[in-house]
Protein backbone atom coordinates (compact mmCIF):
# COMPACT_ATOMS: atom_id res chain seq x y z
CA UNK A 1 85.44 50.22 144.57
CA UNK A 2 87.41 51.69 147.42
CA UNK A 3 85.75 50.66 151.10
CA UNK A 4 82.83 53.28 152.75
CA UNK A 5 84.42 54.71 156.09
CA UNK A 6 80.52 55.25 156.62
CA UNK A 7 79.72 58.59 159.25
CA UNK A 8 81.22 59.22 162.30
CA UNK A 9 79.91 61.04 165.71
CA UNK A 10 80.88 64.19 166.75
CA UNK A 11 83.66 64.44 169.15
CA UNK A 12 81.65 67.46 170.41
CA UNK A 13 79.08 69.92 168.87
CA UNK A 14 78.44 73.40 169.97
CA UNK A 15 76.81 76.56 168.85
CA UNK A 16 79.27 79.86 168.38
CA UNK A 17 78.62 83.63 166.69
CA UNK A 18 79.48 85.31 163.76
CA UNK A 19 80.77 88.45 163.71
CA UNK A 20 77.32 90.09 163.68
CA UNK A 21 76.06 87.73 166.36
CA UNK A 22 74.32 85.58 163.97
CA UNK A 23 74.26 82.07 166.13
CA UNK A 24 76.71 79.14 164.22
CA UNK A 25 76.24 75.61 164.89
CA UNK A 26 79.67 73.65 164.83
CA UNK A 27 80.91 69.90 164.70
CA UNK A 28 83.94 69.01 165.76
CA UNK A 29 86.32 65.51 164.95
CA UNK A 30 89.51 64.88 167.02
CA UNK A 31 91.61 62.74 164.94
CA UNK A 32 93.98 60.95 167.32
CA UNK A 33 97.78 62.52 166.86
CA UNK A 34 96.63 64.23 163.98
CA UNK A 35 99.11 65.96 161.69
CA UNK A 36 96.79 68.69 160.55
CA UNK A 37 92.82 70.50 160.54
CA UNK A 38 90.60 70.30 157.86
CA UNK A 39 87.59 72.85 157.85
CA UNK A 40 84.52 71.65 156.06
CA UNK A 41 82.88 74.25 154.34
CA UNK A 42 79.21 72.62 152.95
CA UNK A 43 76.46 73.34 150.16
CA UNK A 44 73.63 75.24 149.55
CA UNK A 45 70.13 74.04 151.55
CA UNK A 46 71.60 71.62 153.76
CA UNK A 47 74.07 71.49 156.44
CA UNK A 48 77.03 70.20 158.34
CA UNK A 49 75.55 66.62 159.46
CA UNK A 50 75.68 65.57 156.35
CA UNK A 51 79.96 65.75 156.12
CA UNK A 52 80.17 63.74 158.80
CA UNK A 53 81.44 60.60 156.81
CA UNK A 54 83.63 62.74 154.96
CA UNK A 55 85.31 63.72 158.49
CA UNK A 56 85.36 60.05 159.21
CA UNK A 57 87.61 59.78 155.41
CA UNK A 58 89.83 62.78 156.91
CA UNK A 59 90.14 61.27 160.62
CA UNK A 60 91.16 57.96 159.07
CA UNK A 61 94.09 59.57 157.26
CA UNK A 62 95.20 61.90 160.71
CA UNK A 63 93.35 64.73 160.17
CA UNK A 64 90.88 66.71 162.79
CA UNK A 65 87.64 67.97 160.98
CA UNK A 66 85.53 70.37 161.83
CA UNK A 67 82.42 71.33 160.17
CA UNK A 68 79.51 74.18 160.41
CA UNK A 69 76.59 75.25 159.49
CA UNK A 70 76.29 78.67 158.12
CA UNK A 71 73.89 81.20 158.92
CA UNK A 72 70.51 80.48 157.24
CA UNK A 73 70.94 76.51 157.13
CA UNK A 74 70.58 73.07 159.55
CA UNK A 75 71.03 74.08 163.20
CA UNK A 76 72.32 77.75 162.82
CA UNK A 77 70.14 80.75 162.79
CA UNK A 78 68.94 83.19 160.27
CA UNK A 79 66.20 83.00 157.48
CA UNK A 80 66.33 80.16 155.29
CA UNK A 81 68.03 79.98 152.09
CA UNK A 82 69.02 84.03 152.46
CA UNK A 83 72.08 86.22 152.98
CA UNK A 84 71.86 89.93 152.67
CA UNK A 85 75.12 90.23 151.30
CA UNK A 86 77.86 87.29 150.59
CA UNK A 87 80.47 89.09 152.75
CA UNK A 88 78.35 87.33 155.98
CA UNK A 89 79.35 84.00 155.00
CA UNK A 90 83.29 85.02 154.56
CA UNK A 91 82.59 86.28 158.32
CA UNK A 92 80.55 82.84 158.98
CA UNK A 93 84.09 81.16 157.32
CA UNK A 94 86.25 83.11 159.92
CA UNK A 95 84.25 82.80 162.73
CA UNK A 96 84.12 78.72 161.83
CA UNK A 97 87.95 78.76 161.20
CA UNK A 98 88.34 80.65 164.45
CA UNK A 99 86.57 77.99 166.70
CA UNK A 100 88.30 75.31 165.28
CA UNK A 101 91.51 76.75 166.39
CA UNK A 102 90.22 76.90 169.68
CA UNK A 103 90.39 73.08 169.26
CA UNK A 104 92.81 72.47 166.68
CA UNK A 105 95.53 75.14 168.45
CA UNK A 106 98.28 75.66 165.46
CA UNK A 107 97.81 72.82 163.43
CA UNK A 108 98.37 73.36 159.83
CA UNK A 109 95.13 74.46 158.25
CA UNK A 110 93.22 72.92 154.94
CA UNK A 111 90.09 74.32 153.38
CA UNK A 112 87.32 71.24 151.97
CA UNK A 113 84.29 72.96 150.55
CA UNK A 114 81.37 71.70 148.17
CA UNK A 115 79.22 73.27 145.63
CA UNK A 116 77.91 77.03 147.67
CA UNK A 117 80.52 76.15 149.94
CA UNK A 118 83.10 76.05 147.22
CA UNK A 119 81.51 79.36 145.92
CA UNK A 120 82.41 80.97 149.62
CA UNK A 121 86.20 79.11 149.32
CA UNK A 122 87.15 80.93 146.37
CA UNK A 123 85.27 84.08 146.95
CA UNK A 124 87.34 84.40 150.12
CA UNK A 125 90.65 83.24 148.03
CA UNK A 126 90.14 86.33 145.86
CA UNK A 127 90.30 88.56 148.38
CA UNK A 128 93.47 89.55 149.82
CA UNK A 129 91.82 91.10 152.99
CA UNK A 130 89.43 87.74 153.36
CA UNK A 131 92.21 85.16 152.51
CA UNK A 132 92.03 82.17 154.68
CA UNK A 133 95.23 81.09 156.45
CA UNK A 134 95.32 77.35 155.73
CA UNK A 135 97.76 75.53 153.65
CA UNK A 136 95.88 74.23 150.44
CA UNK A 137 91.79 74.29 149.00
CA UNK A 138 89.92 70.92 148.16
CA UNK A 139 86.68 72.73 146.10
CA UNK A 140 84.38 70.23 145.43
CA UNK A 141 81.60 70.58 142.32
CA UNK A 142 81.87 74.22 142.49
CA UNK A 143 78.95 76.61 142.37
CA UNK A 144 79.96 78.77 139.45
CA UNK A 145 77.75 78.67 137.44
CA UNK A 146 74.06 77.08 137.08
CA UNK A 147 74.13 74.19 134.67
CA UNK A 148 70.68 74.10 135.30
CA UNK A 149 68.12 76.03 133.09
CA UNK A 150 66.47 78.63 134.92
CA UNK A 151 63.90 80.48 132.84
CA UNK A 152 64.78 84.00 132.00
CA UNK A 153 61.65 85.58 133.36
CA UNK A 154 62.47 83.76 136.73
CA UNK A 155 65.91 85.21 136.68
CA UNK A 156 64.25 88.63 135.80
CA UNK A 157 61.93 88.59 138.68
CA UNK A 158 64.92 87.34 141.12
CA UNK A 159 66.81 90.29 140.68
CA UNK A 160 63.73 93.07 140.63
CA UNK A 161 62.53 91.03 143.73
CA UNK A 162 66.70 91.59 145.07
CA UNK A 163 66.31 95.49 145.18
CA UNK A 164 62.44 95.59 146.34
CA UNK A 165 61.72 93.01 148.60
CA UNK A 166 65.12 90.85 149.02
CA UNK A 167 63.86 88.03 151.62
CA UNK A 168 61.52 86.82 149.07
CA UNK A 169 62.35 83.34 148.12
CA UNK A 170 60.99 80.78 145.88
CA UNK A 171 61.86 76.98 145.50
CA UNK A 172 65.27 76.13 144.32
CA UNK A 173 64.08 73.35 142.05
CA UNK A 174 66.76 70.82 143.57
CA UNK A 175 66.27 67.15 142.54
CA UNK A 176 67.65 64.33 145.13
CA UNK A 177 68.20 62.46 141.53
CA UNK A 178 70.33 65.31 140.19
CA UNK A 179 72.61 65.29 143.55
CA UNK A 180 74.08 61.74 143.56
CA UNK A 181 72.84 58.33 141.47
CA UNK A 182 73.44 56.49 144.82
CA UNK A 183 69.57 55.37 146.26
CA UNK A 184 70.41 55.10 150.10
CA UNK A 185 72.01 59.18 149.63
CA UNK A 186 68.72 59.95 148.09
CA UNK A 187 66.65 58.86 150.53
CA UNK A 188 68.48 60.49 153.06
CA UNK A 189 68.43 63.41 151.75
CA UNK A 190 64.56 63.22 151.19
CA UNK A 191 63.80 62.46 154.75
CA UNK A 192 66.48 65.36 156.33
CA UNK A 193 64.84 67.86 158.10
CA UNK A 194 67.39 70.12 158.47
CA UNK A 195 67.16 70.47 154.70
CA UNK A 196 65.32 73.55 153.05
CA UNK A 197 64.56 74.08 149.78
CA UNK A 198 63.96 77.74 148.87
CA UNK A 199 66.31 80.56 148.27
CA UNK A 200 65.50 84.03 148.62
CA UNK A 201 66.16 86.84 145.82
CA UNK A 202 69.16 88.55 147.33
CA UNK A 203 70.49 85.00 147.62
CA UNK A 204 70.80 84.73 144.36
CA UNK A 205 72.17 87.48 143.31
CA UNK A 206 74.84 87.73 145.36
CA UNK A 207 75.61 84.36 144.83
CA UNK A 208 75.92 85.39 141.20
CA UNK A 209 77.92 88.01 141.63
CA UNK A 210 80.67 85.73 144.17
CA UNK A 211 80.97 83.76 140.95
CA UNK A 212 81.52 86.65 138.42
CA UNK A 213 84.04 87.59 140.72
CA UNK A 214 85.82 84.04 141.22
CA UNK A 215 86.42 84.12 137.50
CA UNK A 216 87.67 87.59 136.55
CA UNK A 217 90.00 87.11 139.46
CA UNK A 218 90.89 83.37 139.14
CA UNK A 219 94.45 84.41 138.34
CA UNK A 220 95.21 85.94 141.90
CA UNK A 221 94.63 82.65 143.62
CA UNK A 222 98.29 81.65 145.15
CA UNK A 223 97.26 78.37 147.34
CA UNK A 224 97.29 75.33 146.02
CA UNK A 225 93.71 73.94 144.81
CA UNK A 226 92.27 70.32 143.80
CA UNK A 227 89.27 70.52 142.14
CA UNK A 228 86.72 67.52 142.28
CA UNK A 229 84.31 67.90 140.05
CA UNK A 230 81.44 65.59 139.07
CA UNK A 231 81.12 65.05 135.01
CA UNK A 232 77.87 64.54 134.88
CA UNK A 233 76.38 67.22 137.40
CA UNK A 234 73.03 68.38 136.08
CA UNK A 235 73.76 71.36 138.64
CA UNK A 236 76.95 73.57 138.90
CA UNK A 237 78.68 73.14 135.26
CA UNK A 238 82.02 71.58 134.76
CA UNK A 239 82.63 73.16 132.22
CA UNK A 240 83.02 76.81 134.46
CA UNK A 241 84.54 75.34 136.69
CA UNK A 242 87.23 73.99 134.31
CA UNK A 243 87.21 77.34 132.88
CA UNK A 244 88.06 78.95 136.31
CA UNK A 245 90.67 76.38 136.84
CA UNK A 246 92.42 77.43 134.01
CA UNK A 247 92.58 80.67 134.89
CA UNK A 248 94.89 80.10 138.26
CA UNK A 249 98.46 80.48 138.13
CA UNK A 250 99.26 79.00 141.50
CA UNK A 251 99.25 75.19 141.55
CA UNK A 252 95.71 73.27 140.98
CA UNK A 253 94.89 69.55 140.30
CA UNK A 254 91.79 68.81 138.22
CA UNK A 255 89.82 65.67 138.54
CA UNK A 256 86.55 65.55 135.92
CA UNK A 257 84.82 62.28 137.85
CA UNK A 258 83.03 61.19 134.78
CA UNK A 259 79.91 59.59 135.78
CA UNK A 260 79.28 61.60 139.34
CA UNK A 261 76.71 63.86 139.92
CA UNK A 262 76.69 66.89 142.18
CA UNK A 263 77.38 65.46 145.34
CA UNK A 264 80.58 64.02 144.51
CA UNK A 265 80.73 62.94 148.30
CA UNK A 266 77.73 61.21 148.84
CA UNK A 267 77.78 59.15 145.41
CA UNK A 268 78.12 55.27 144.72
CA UNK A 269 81.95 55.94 144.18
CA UNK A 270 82.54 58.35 146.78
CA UNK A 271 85.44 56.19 148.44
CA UNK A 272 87.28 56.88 145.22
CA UNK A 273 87.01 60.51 145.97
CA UNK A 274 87.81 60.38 149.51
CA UNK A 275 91.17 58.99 148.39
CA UNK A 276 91.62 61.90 145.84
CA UNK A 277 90.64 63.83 148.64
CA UNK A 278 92.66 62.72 151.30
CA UNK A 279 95.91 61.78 149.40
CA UNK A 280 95.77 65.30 148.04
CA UNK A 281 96.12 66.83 151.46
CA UNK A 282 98.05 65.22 152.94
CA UNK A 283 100.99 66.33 150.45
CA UNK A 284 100.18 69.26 152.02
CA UNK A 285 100.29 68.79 155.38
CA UNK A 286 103.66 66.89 155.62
């Protein structure tokens, strides 16, 4: 097993807006001489705080980090678990990328994004008006689809509830057993307060809609991509986001970690993943 670079502190954290004024809570991670800036893009119901030993993995190997919490989770504002529409986290993304050029200056620019995260990566990728201006896309156990069984009348009511009363949420029915096997992660996790564990109506369906999206326009993706995703998540299915995968003609790297759960990051065998991670980058930032 490859060594734990175990979390590192904040070179500085700061609050910054959105475009709508929405208030963003950022992280930032000098690496010393570094040779590029990776922006760290995280899940669904939790936040920022918990990349923070995935920024140590990128500082090690000369790259600045900076990571944020997006409107509705950890330290930034908004109702929990809800969006209105999906557009306001592409904004949240720019706004992010935009204050970590305030640090960063003109480094060359990477994207690393997990699960909801990953959802918002590709969304923006899609999008020739929303494209992010960084060199390549680390996506990490994408969100594109629930592996999960949700029961139909639950779905039903999520997307009446969407049109008539949209801030309505209900529990999200995440286990801390289905998000990594390792113990010490899932106590963490348990005891994080900055943590939620609702989503609201509108939530979900514009979630669902980003992913129908991603996949009918997979195929105008033209950065590179590495996709790390875990073969036994119980949450997002690998088997969409293989399907999506397949569906890009610009150059992508897939790695099915057999034996990982969702948080590929935060399980027993994460250093293994860093190095995917980290060697993968770095090809493209010279």
């Amino acid at each position: 097993m490859t060594a734990l670079p175990g979390p590192l502190t904040p070179t500085q954290s700061m609050t910054f807006p959105s475009a709508d004024g929405t208030a963003l809570y950022g992280e930032w991670f000098a690496a010393p001489s570094p040779r590029g800036l990776a922006i760290m893009v995280h899940g669904y119901a939790e936040h920022c705080g918990r990349y923070r030993e995935v920024a140590h993995a990128l500082v090690k190997a000369g790259i600045s980090a900076f990571g944020y919490d997006m409107r509705g989770h950890g330290q930034a504002a908004g109702k929990r678990g809800h969006v209105q529409h999906f557009s306001e986290y592409l904004d949240d993304l720019e706004a992010a990328t935009a204050k970590a050029r305030s640090f960063a200056g003109d480094l060359p620019r990477v994207l690393v994004a997990h699960s909801n995260g990953s959802l918002i990566a590709l969304r923006a990728l899609t999008d020739d008006r929303r494209r992010p201006d960084v060199r390549a896309v680390a996506v990490a156990s994408p969100f594109l689809a629930l592996r999960l069984k949700v029961p139909a009348i639950k779905v039903l009511a999520g997307r009446i509830a969407s049109k008539i009363y949209p801030s309505f949420a209900q529990p999200n029915a995440l286990r801390v057993e289905d998000l990594t096997a390792d113990a010490g992660k899932q106590e963490e996790r348990r005891k994080d307060t900055l943590c939620h564990s609702v989503a609201t109506a509108r939530w979900f369906t514009e979630a669902t809609a980003a992913q129908e999206h991603v996949y009918a326009n997979a195929s105008t993706i033209s950065l590179p991509t590495v996709w790390l995703v875990g073969g036994d998540d119980p949450i997002a299915d690998p088997a969409r986001s293989r399907a999506v995968q397949a569906r890009i003609t610009a150059p992508s790297e897939f790695h099915d970690l057999v034996g990982l759960k969702h948080e590929v990051f935060n399980e027993v065998d994460r250093g293994r993943v860093f190095g995917l991670l980290t060697d993968y980058l770095g090809k493209h930032l010279g």
